[in-house]
Protein backbone atom coordinates (compact mmCIF):
# COMPACT_ATOMS: atom_id res chain seq x y z
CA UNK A 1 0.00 0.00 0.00
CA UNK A 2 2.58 2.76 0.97
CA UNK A 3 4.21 1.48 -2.93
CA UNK A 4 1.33 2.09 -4.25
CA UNK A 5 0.32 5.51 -3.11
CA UNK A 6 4.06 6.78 -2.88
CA UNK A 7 4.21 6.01 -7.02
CA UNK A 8 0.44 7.64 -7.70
CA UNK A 9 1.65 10.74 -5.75
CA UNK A 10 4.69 11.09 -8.13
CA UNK A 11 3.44 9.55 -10.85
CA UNK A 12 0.84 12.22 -10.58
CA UNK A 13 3.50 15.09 -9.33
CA UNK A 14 5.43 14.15 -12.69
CA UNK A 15 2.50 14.36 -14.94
CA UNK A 16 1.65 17.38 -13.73
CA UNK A 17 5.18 18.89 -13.92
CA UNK A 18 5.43 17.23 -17.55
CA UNK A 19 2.39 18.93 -18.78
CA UNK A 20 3.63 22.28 -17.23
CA UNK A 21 6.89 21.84 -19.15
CA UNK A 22 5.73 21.30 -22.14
CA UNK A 23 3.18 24.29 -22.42
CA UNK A 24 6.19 26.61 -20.98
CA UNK A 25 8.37 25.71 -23.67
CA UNK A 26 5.62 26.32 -26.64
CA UNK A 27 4.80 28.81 -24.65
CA UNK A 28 8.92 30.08 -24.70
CA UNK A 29 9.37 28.90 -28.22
CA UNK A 30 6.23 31.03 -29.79
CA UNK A 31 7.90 34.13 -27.78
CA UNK A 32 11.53 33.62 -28.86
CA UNK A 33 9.83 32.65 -32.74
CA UNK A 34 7.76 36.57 -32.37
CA UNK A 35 11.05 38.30 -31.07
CA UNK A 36 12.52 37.09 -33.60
CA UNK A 37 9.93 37.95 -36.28
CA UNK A 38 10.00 41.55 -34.68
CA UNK A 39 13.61 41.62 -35.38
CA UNK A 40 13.22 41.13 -39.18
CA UNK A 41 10.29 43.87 -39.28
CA UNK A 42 12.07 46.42 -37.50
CA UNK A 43 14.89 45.83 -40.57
CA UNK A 44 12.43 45.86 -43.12
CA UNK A 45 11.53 49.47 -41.25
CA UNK A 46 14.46 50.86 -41.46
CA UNK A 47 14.61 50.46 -44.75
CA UNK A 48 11.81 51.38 -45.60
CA UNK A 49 12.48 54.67 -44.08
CA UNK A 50 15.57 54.72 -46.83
CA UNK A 51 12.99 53.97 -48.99
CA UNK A 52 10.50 56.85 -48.24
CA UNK A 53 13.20 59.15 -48.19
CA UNK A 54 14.74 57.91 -51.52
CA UNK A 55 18.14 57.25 -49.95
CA UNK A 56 17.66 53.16 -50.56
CA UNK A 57 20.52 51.86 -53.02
CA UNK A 58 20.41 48.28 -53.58
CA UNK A 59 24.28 48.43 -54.23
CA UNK A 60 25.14 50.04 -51.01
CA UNK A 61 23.64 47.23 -49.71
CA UNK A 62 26.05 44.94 -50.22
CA UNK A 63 28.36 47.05 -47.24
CA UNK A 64 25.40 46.99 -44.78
CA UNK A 65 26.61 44.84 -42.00
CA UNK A 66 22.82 42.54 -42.07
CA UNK A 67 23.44 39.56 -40.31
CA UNK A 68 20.49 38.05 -41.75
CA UNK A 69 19.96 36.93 -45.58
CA UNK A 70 18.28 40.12 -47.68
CA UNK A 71 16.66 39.51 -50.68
CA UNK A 72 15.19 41.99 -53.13
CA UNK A 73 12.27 41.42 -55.67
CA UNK A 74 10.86 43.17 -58.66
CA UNK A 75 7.20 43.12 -58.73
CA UNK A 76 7.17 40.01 -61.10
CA UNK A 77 9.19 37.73 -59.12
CA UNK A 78 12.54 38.22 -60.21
CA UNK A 79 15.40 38.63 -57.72
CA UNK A 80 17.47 41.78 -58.30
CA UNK A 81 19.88 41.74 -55.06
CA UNK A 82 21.03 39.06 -52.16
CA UNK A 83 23.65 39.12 -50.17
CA UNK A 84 23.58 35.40 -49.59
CA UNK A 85 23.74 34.09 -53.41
CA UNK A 86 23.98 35.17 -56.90
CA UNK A 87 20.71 37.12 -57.75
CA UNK A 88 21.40 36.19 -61.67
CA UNK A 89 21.53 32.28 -60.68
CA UNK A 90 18.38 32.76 -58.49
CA UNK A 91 14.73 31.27 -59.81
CA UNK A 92 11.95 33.74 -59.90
CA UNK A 93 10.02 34.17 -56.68
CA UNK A 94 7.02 35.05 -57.40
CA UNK A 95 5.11 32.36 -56.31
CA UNK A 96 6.88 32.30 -52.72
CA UNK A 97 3.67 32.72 -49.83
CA UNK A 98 5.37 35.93 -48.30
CA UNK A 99 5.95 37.38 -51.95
CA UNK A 100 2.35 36.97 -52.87
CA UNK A 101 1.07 38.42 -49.41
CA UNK A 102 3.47 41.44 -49.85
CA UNK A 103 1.79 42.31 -53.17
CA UNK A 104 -1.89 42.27 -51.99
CA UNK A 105 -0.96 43.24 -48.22
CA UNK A 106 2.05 45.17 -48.42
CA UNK A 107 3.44 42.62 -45.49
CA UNK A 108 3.82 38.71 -46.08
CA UNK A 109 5.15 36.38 -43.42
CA UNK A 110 6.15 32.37 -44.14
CA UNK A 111 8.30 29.64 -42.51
CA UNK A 112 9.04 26.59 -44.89
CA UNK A 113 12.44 24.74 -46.17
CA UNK A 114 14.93 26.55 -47.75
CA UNK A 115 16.66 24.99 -50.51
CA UNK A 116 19.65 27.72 -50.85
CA UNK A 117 20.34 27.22 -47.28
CA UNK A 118 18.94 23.39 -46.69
CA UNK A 119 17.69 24.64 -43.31
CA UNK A 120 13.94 25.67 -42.05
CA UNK A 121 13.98 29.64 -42.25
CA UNK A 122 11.30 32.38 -41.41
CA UNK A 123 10.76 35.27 -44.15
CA UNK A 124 9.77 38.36 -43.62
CA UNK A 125 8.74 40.87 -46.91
CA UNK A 126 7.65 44.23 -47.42
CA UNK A 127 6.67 46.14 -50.14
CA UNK A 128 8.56 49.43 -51.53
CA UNK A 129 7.06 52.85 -52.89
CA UNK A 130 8.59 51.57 -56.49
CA UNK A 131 6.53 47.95 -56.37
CA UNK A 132 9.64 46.10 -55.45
CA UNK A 133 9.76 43.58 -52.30
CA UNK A 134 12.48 43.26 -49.87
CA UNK A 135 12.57 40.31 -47.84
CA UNK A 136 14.35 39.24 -44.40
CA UNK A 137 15.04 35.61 -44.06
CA UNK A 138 16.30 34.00 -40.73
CA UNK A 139 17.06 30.41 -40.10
CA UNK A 140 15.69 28.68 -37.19
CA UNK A 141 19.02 27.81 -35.82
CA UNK A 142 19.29 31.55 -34.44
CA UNK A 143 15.74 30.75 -32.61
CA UNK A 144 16.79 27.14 -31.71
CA UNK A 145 19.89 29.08 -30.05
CA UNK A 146 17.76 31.30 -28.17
CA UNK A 147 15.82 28.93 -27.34
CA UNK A 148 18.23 26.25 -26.37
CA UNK A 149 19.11 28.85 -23.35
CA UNK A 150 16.05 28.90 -22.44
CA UNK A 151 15.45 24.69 -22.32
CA UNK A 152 18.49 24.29 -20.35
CA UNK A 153 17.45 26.34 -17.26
CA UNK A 154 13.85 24.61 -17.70
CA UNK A 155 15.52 20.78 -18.07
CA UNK A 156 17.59 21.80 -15.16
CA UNK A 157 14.83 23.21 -12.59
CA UNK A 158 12.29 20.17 -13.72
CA UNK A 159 14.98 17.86 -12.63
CA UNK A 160 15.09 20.02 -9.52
CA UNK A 161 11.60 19.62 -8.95
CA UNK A 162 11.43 16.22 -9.84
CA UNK A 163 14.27 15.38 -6.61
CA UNK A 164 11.50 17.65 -4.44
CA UNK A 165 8.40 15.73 -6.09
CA UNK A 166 10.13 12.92 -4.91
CA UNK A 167 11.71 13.59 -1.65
CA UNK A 168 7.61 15.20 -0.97
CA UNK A 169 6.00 11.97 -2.37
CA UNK A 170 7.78 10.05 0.29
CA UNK A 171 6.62 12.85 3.30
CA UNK A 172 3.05 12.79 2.00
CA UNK A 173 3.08 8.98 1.93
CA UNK A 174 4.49 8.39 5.54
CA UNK A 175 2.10 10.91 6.86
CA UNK A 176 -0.69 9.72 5.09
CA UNK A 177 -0.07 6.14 6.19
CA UNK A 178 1.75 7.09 10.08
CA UNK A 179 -2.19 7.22 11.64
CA UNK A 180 -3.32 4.08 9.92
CA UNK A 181 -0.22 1.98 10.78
CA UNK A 182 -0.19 3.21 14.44
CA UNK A 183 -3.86 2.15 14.86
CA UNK A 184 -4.78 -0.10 17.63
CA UNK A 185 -8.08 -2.07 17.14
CA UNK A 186 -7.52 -2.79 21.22
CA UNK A 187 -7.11 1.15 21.84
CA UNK A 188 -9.10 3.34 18.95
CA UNK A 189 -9.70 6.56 21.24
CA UNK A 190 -5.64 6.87 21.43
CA UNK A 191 -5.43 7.01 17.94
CA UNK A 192 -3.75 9.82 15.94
CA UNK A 193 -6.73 10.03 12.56
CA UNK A 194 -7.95 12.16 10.72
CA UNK A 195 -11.01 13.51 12.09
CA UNK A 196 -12.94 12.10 9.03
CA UNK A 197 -11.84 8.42 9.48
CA UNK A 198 -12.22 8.14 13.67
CA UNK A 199 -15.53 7.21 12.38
CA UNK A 200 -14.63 4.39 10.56
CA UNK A 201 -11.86 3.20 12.63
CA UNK A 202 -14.47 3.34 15.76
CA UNK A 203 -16.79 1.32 13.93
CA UNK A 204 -13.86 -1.17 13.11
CA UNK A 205 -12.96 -1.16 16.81
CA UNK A 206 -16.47 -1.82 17.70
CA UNK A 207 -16.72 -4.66 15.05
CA UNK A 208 -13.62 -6.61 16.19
CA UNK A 209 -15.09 -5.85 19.86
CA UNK A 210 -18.37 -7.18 18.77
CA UNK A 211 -16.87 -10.32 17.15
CA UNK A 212 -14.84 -11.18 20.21
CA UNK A 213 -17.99 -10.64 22.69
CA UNK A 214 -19.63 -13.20 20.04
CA UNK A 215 -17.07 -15.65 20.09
CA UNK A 216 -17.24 -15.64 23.50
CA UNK A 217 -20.95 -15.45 24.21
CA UNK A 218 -21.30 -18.46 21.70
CA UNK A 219 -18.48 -21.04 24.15
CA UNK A 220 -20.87 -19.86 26.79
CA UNK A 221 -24.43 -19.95 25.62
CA UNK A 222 -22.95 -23.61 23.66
CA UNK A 223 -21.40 -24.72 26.77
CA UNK A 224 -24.04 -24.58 29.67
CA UNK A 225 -26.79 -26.35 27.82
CA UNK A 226 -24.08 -29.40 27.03
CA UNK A 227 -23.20 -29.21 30.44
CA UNK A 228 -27.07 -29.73 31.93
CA UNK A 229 -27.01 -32.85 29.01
CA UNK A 230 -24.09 -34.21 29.85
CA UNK A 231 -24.76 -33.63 33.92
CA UNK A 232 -28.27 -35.42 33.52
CA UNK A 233 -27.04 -38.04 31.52
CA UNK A 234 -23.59 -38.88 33.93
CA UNK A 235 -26.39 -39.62 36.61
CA UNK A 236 -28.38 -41.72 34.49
CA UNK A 237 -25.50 -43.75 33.48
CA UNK A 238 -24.43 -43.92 36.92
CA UNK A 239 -27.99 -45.51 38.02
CA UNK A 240 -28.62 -42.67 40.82
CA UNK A 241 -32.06 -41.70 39.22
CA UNK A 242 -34.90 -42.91 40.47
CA UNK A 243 -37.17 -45.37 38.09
CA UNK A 244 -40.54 -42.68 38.38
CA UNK A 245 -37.59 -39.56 38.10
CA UNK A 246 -36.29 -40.65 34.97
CA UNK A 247 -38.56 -39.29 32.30
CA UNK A 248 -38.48 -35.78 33.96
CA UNK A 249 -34.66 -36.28 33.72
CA UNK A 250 -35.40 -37.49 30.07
CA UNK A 251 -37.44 -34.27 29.65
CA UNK A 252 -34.78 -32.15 31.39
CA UNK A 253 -32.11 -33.39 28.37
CA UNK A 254 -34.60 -33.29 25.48
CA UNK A 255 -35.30 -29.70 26.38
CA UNK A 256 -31.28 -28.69 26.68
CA UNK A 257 -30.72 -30.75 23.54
CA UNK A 258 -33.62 -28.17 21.93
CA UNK A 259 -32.41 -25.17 23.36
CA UNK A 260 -28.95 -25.89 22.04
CA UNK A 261 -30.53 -26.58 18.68
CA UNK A 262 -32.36 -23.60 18.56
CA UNK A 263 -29.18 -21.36 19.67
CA UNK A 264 -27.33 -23.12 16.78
CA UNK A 265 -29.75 -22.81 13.82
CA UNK A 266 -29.98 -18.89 15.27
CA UNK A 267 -26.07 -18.50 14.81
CA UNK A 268 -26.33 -19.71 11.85
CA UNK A 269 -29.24 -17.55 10.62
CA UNK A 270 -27.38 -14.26 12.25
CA UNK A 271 -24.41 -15.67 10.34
CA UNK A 272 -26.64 -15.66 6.81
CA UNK A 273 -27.26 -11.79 7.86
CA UNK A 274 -24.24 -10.82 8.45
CA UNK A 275 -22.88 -12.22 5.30
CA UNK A 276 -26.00 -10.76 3.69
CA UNK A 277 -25.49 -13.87 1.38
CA UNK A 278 -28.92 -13.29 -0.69
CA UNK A 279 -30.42 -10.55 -2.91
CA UNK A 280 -33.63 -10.60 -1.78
CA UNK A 281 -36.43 -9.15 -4.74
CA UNK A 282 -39.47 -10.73 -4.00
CA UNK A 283 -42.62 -9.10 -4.09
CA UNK A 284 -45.19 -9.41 -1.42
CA UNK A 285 -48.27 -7.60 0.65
CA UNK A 286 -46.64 -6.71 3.71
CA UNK A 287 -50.03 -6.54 5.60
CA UNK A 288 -50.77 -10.40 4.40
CA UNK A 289 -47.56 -11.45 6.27
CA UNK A 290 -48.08 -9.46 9.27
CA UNK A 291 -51.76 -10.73 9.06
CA UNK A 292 -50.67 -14.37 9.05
CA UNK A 293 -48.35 -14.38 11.82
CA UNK A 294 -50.87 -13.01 14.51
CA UNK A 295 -53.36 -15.38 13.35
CA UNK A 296 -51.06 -17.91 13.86
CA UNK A 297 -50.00 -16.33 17.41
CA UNK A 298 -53.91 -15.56 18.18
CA UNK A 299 -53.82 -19.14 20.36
CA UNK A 300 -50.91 -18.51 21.92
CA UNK A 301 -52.23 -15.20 23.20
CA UNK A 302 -55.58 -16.36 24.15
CA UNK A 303 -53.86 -18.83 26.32
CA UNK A 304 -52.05 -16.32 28.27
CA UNK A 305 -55.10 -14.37 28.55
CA UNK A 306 -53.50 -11.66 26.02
CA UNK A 307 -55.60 -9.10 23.72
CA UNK A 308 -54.22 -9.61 20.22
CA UNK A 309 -55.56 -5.97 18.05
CA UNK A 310 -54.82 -5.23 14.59
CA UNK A 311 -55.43 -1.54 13.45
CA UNK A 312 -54.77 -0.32 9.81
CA UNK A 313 -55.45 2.69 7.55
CA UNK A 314 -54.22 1.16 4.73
CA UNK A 315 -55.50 -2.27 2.59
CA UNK A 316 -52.14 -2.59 0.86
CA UNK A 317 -48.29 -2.66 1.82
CA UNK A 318 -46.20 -4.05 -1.17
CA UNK A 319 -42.49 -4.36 -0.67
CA UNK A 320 -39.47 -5.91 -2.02
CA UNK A 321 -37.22 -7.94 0.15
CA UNK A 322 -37.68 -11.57 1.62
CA UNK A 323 -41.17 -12.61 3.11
CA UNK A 324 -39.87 -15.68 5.02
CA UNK A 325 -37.56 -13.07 6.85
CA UNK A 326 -39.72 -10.22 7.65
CA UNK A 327 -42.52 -13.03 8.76
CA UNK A 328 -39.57 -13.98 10.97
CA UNK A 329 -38.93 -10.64 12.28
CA UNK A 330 -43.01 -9.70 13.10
CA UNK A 331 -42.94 -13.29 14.50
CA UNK A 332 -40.59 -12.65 17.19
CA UNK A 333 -41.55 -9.25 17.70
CA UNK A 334 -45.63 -9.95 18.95
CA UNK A 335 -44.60 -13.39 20.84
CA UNK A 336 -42.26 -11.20 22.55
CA UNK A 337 -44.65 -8.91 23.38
CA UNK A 338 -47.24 -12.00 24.43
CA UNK A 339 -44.81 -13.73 26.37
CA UNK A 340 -43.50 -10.66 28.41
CA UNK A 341 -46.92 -9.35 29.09
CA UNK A 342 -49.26 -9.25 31.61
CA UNK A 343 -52.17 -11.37 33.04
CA UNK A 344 -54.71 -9.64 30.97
CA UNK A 345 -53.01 -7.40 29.19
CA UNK A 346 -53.18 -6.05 25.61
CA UNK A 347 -50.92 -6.32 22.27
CA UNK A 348 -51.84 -3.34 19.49
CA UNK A 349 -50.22 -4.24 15.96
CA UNK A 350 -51.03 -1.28 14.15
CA UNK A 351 -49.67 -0.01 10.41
CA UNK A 352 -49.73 3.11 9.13
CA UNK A 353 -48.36 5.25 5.92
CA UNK A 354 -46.05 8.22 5.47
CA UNK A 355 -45.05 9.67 2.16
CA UNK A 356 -41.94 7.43 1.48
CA UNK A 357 -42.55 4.64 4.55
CA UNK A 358 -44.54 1.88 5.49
CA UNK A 359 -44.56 2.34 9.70
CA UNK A 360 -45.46 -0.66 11.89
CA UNK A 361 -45.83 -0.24 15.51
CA UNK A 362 -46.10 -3.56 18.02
CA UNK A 363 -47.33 -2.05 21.42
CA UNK A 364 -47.98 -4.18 24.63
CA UNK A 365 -48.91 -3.56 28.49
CA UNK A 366 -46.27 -5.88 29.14
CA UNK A 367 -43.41 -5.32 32.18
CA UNK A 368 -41.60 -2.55 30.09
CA UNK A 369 -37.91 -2.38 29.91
CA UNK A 370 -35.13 0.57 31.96
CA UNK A 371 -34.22 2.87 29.57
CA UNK A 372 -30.44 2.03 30.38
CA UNK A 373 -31.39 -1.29 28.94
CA UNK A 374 -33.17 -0.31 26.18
CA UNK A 375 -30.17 1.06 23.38
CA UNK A 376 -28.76 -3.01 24.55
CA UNK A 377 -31.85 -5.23 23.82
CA UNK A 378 -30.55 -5.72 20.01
CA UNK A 379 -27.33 -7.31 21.26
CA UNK A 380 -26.57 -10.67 20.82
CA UNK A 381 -26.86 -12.71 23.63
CA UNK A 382 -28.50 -9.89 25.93
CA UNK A 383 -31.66 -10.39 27.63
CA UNK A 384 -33.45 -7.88 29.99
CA UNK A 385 -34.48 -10.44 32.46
CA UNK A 386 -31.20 -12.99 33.31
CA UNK A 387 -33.71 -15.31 35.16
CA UNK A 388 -35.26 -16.40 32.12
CA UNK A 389 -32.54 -18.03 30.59
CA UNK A 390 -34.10 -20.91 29.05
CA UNK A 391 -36.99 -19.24 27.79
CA UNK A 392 -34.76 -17.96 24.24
CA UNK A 393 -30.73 -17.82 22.90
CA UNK A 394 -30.81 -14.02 23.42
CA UNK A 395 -30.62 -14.14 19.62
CA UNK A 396 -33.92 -13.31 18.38
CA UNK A 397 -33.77 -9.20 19.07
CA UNK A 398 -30.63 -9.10 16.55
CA UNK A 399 -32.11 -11.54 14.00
CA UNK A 400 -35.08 -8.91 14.10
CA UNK A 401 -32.60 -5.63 13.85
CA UNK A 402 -30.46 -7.23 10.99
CA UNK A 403 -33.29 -8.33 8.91
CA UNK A 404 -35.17 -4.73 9.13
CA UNK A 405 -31.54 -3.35 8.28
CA UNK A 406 -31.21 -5.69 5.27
CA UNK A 407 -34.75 -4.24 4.13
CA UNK A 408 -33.29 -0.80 4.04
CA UNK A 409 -35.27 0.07 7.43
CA UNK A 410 -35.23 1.44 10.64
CA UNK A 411 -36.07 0.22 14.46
CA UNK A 412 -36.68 1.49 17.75
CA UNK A 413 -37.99 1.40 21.02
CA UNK A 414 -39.88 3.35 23.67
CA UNK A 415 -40.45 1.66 26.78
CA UNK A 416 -41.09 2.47 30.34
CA UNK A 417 -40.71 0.26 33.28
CA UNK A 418 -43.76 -0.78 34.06
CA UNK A 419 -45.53 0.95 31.50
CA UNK A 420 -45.34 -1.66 28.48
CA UNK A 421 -43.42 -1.12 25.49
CA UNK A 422 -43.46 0.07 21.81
CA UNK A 423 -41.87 -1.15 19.05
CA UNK A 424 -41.52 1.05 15.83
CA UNK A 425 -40.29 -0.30 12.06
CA UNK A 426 -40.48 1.80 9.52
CA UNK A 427 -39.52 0.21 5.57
CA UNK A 428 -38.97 2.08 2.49
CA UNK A 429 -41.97 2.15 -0.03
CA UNK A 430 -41.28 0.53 -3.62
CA UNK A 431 -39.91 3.37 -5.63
CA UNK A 432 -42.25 4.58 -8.70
């Protein structure tokens, strides 16, 4: 990882600095290309000036000290002076692209091949009071001289920059990575993040927290119902049960035996969450399923002298997600609030409909819960009343939060000791 983001930061510090480079030097190379253009106009100025004031003699040119190659043209293309070849040798110019400008503009400009000089050259004419053309001609070795000054400082500071891209590369890198490396999953608050990823690295703290409280919660939820079998059975085998105790000792091991089968399938199902292993895209009526399950709870609740209602404003609740699940979830949810009710009492299923929610509230008269318990009733392995320890895994809460969570929904509580408790899902609607 630090490879990897040490050669994006200077992969990316050199592509920047390559770019940069590159547009400096056209940038340098159009500028030394128009001072040098300028240069061959202010020539062609100065004599036109000689021109104007009718002191221009081609012959005297031949003593001017011009650097650069002078050419002079009659109006029909032929050459009358140059000071770099034989004018009399010379082909007629006419058609040349500065020559032709000169005549209709007065000013023609062209870079092309020279085949006097063999080299790439930039011309510069003008056109005299008399009709005839003088033209300027440079070679692009002067600008590549120029120039070359100029690309040697620039090759020189982009290797500069290139040791700092580096040498800053390797600072941003360690930085970037010091936090992450020094971070203890055993001791997140001491921790020296960034402010945005403490979030994350709490919630990866609190996972590897959570999986060792699981871990351990499983030996020990797995371990006392094998002890009970194997304790009931050792005195069976050893002949100290009575002949009239031994189906209630029977009973006492089928009972462990089903408790630890229902604690296993449970891990297993919480393990299937977790993983999220499905896609779930079924279609159903959300009402049906919540329907189904309190007529199938109705006896139950009639037996402990319970009030089963069902209140709803609305005929139809269509979701996506997995029936089974959710008929899982509302399942656990109203025998939970049967079985920790009161003699008499009352459980309210009631659904109702917001703009973008489906909201189902499970209310009961039951025993309530402390509201220091209440944020821990989702745990795994917690239950609100220790004495009851055979009467569930201390799974069925969690199932219940991960499946709503899975469904792209919310849950929560309100309870009051004493004062019963309520229950509130809320599921996304099916989009439009």
């Amino acid at each position: 990882m630090r490879k990897k983001i040490f050669y994006s930061l200077f992969l990316l510090t050199f592509t920047v600095l390559f770019f940069a480079t590159a547009l400096f030097l056209w940038i340098s190379y159009r500028q030394v290309t128009e001072v040098n253009v300028q240069s061959l106009r202010n020539q062609a100025q100065i004599l036109l000036a000689l021109d104007e004031q009718g002191k221009l003699d081609y012959e005297n040119l031949f003593h001017a000290k011009i650097e650069d190659r002078l050419t002079v043209l009659s109006a029909d293309g032929r050459v009358l002076f140059d000071n770099y070849a034989n004018a009399q040798q010379m082909e007629n110019h006419l058609e040349r692209e500065e020559v032709q400008q000169a005549l209709e503009k007065n000013i023609g400009f062209a870079t092309r091949y020279s085949s006097t000089l063999n080299k790439e050259v930039i011309y510069y004419a003008t056109r005299l009071t008399n009709g005839d053309i003088i033209r300027f001609a440079r070679t692009n070795d002067a600008i590549y001289a120029q120039f070359g000054n100029v690309l040697q400082y620039c090759m020189l500071a982009s290797l500069l920059l290139l040791a700092v891209a580096f040498i800053v590369a390797r600072k941003i890198t360690a930085n970037v990575l010091a936090p992450l490396e020094t971070f203890d999953l055993e001791h997140p608050q001491k921790a020296k993040a960034y402010p945005e990823l403490r979030p994350i690295l709490r919630r990866l703290a609190n996972q590897q927290q959570m999986r060792r409280e699981f871990s351990a919660n499983v030996s020990h939820e797995l371990k006392t119902p094998l002890q009970s079998v194997l304790g009931y059975s050792e005195i069976m085998l050893n002949g100290l049960v009575k002949p009239e105790d031994q189906k209630r000792f029977l009973q006492k091991i089928y009972d462990e035996a089903k408790n630890l089968l229902q604690l296993i399938d449970d891990i297993i199902r919480l393990s299937k969450l977790d993983e999220q292993q499905k896609n779930y895209t079924e279609h159903f009526n959300l009402r049906e399923v919540i329907a189904n399950v309190m007529l199938r709870l109705q006896n139950k609740a009639d037996q402990n002298n319970i009030t089963l209602k069902f209140e709803s404003s609305v005929n139809s609740m269509p979701v996506i997600g997995s029936k089974a699940m959710l008929e899982e979830v509302f399942s656990n949810l109203i025998d939970n609030a049967i079985k920790y009710n009161c003699e008499g009492g009352s459980v309210i299923v009631s659904l109702e409909e917001t703009p973008k929610k489906w909201v189902i509230s499970i209310s009961d008269t039951g025993i309530g819960i402390e509201q220091d318990e209440q944020e821990r009733i989702f745990e795994r392995f917690y239950r609100v009343d220790k004495s009851r320890h055979c009467e569930g895994t201390g799974l069925g809460l969690s199932i219940v939060k991960h499946g709503v969570m899975i469904h792209r929904g919310s849950i929560s509580v309100r309870s009051a000791l004493g004062s019963g408790t309520v229950i509130v899902i809320k599921l996304p609607k099916i989009e439009d």
